[in-house]
N, C-alpha and C. Protein backbone atom coordinates (compact mmCIF):
# COMPACT_ATOMS: atom_id res chain seq x y z
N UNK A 1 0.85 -1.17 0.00
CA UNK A 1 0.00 0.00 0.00
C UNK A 1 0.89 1.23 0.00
N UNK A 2 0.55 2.15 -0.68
CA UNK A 2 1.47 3.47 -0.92
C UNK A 2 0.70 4.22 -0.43
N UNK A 3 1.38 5.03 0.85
CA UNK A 3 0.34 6.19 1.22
C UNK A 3 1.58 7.34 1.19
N UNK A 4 0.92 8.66 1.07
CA UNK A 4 1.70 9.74 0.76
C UNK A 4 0.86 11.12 1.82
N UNK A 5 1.61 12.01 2.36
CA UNK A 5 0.93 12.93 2.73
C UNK A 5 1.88 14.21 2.32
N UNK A 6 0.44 14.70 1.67
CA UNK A 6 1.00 16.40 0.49
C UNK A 6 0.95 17.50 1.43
N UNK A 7 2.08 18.18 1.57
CA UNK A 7 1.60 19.26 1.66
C UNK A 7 2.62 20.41 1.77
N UNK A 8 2.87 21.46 2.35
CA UNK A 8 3.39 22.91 2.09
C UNK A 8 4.62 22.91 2.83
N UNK A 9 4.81 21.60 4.22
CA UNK A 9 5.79 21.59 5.21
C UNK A 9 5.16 23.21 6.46
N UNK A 10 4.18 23.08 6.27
CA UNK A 10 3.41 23.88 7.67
C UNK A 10 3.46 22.68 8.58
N UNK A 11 3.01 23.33 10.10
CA UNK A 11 2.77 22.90 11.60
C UNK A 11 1.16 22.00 10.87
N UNK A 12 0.56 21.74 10.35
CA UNK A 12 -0.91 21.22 9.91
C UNK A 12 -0.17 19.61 8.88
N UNK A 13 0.69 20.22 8.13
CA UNK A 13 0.82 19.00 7.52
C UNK A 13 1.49 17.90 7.91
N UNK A 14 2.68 18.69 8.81
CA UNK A 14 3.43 17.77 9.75
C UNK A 14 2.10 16.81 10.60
N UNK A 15 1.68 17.54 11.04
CA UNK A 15 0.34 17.13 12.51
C UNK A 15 -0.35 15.73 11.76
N UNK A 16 -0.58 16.13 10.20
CA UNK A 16 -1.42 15.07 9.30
C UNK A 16 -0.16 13.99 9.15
N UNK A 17 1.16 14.14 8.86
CA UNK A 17 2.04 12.64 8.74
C UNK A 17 2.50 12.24 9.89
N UNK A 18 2.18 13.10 10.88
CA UNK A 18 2.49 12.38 12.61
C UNK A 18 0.87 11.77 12.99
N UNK A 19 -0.12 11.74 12.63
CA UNK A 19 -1.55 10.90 12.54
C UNK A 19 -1.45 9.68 11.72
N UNK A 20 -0.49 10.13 10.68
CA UNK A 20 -1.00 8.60 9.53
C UNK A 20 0.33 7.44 9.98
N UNK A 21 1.24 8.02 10.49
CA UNK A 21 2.52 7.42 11.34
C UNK A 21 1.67 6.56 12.77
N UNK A 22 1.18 7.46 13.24
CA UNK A 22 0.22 6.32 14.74
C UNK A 22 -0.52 5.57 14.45
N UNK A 23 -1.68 5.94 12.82
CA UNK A 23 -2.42 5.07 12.61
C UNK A 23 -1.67 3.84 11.99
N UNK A 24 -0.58 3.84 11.21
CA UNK A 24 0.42 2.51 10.63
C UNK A 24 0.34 1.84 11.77
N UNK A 25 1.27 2.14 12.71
CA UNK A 25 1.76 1.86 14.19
C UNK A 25 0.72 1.10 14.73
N UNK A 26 -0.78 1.47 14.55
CA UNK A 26 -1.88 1.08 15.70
C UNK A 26 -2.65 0.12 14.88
N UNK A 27 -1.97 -0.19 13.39
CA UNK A 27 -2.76 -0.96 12.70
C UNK A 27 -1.96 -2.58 12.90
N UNK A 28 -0.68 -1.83 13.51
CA UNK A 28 0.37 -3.31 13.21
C UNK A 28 1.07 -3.40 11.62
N UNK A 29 0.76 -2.30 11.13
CA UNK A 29 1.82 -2.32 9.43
C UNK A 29 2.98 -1.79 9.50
N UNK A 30 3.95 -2.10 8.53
CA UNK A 30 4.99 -1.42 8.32
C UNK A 30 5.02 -0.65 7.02
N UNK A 31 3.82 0.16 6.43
CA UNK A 31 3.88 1.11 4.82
C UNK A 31 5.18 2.12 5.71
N UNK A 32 5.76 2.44 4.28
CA UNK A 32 6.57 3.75 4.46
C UNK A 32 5.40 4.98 4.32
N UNK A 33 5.30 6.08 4.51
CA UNK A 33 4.92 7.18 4.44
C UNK A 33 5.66 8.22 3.84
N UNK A 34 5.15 8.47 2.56
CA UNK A 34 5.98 9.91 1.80
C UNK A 34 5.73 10.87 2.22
N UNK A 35 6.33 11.79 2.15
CA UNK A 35 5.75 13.08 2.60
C UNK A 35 6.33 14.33 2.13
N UNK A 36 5.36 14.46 0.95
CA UNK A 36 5.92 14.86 -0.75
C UNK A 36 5.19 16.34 0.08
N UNK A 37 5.99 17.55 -0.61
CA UNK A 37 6.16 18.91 -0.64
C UNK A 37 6.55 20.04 -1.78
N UNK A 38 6.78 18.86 -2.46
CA UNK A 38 6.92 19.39 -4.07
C UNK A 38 5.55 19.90 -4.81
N UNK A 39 5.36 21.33 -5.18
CA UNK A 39 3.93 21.89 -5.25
C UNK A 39 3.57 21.47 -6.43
N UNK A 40 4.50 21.31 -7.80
CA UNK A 40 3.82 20.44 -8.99
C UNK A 40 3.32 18.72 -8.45
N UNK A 41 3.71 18.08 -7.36
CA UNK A 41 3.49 16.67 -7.18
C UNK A 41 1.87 17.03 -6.50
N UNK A 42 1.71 18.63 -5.73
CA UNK A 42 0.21 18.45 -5.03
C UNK A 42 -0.92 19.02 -6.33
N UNK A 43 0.00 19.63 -7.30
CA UNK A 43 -1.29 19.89 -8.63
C UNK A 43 -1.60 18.66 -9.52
N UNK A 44 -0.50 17.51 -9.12
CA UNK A 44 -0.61 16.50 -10.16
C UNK A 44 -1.67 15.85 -9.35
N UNK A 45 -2.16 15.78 -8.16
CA UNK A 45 -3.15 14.91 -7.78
C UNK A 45 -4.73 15.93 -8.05
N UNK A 46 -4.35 17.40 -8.55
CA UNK A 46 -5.42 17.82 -8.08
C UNK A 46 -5.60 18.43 -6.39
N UNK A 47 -4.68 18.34 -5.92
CA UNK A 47 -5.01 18.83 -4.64
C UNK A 47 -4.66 20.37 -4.48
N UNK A 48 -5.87 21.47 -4.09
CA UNK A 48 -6.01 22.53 -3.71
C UNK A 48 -5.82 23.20 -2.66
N UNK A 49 -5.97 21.72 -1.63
CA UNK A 49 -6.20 22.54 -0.36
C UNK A 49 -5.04 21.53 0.27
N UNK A 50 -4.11 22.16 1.58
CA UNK A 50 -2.94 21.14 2.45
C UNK A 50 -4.01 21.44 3.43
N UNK A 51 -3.19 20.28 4.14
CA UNK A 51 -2.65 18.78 4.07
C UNK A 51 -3.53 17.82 2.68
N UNK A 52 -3.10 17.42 2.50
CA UNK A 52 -3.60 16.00 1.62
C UNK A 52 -3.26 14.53 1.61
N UNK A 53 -4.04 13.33 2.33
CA UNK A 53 -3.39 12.39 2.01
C UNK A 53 -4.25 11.45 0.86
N UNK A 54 -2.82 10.81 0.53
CA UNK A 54 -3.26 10.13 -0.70
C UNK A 54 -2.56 8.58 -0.52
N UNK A 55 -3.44 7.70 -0.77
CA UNK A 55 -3.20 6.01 -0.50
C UNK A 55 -3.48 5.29 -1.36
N UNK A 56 -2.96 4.71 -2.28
CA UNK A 56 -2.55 4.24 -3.38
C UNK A 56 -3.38 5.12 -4.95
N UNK A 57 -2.46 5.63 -4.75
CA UNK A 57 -2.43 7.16 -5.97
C UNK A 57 -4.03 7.53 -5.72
N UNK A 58 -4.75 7.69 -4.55
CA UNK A 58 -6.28 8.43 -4.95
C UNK A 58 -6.13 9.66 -3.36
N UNK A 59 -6.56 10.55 -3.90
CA UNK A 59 -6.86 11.44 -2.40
C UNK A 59 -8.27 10.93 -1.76
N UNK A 60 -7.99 10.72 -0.92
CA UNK A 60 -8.90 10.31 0.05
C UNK A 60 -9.39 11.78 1.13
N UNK A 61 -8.14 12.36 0.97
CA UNK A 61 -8.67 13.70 2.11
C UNK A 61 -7.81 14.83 1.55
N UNK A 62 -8.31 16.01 1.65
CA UNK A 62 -7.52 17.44 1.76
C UNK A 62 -7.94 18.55 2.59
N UNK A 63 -6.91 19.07 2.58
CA UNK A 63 -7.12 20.69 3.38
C UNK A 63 -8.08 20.26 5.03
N UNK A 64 -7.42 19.01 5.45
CA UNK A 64 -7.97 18.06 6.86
C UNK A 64 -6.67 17.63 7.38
N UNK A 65 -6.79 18.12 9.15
CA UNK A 65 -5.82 17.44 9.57
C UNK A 65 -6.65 16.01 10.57
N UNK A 66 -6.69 15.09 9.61
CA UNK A 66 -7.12 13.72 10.33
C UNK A 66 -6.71 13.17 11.50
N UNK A 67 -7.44 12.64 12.45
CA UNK A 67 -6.91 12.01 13.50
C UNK A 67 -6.57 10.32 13.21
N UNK A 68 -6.15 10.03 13.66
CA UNK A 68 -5.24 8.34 13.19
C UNK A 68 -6.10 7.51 13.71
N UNK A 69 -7.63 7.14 14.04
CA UNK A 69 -8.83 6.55 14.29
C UNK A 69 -9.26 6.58 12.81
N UNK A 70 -9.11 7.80 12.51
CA UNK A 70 -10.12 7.87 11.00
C UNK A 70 -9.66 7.85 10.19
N UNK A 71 -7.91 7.73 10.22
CA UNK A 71 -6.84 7.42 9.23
C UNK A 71 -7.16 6.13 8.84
N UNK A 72 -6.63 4.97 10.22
CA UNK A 72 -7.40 3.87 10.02
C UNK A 72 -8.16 3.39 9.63
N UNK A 73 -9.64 4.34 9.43
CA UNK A 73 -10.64 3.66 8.96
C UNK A 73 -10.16 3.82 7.28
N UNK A 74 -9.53 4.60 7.13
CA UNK A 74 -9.60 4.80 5.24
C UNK A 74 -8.50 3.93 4.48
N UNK A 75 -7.58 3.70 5.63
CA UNK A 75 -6.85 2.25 5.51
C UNK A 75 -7.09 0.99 5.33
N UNK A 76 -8.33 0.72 5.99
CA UNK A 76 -8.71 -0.49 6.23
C UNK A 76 -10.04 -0.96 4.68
N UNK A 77 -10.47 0.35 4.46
CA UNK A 77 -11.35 0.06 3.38
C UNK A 77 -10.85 0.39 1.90
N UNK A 78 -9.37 0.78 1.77
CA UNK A 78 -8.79 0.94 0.79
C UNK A 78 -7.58 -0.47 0.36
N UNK A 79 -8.53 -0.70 -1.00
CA UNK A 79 -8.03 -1.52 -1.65
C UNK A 79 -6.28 -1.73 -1.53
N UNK A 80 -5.78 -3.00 -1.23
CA UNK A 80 -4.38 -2.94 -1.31
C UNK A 80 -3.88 -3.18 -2.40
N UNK A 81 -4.23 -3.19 -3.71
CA UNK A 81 -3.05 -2.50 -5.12
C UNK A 81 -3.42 -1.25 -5.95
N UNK A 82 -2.84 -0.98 -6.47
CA UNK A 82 -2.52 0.23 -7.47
C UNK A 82 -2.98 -0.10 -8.57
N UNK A 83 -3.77 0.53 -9.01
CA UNK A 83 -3.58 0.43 -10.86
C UNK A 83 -3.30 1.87 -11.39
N UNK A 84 -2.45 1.93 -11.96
CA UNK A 84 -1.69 2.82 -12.71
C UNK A 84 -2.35 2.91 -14.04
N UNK A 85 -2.60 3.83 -14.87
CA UNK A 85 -3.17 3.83 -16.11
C UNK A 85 -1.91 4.23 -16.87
């Protein structure tokens, strides 16, 4: 599973990859976590608003700093492969 969290390197986006870090942790996984800041990588998803996370190439959330309960939940119902077009 590829999860990524977008954003500007503000106190909000950090807060969002220190949530998706406890929710790994509290799930028992070992995903790496990107934590892309490059502003053409947050227009290539479409994302407008930081924080953004994104788990296997789809945004699931933006401009939200999630708590790692509800990280989890979008973990658990997201498909584990990629399809790439």
């Amino acid at each position: 599973m590829e999860i990524k969290v977008l954003g500007s390197g503000c106190a909000g986006c950090h807060k969002l990859y220190e949530e998706v870090q406890k929710a790994i942790q509290e799930l028992g996984r070992n995903n790496k976590v990107e934590y892309v800041t490059d502003v053409s990588a947050l227009l290539s998803y479409g994302v407008m608003s930081a924080p953004a996370l994104v788990i296997n190439d789809k945004v699931v959330s933006q401009g939200q700093i999630l708590k790692a309960k509800d990280i989890k939940k979008l973990i658990s119902t997201t498909k584990t492969y990629t399809h790439k077009t």
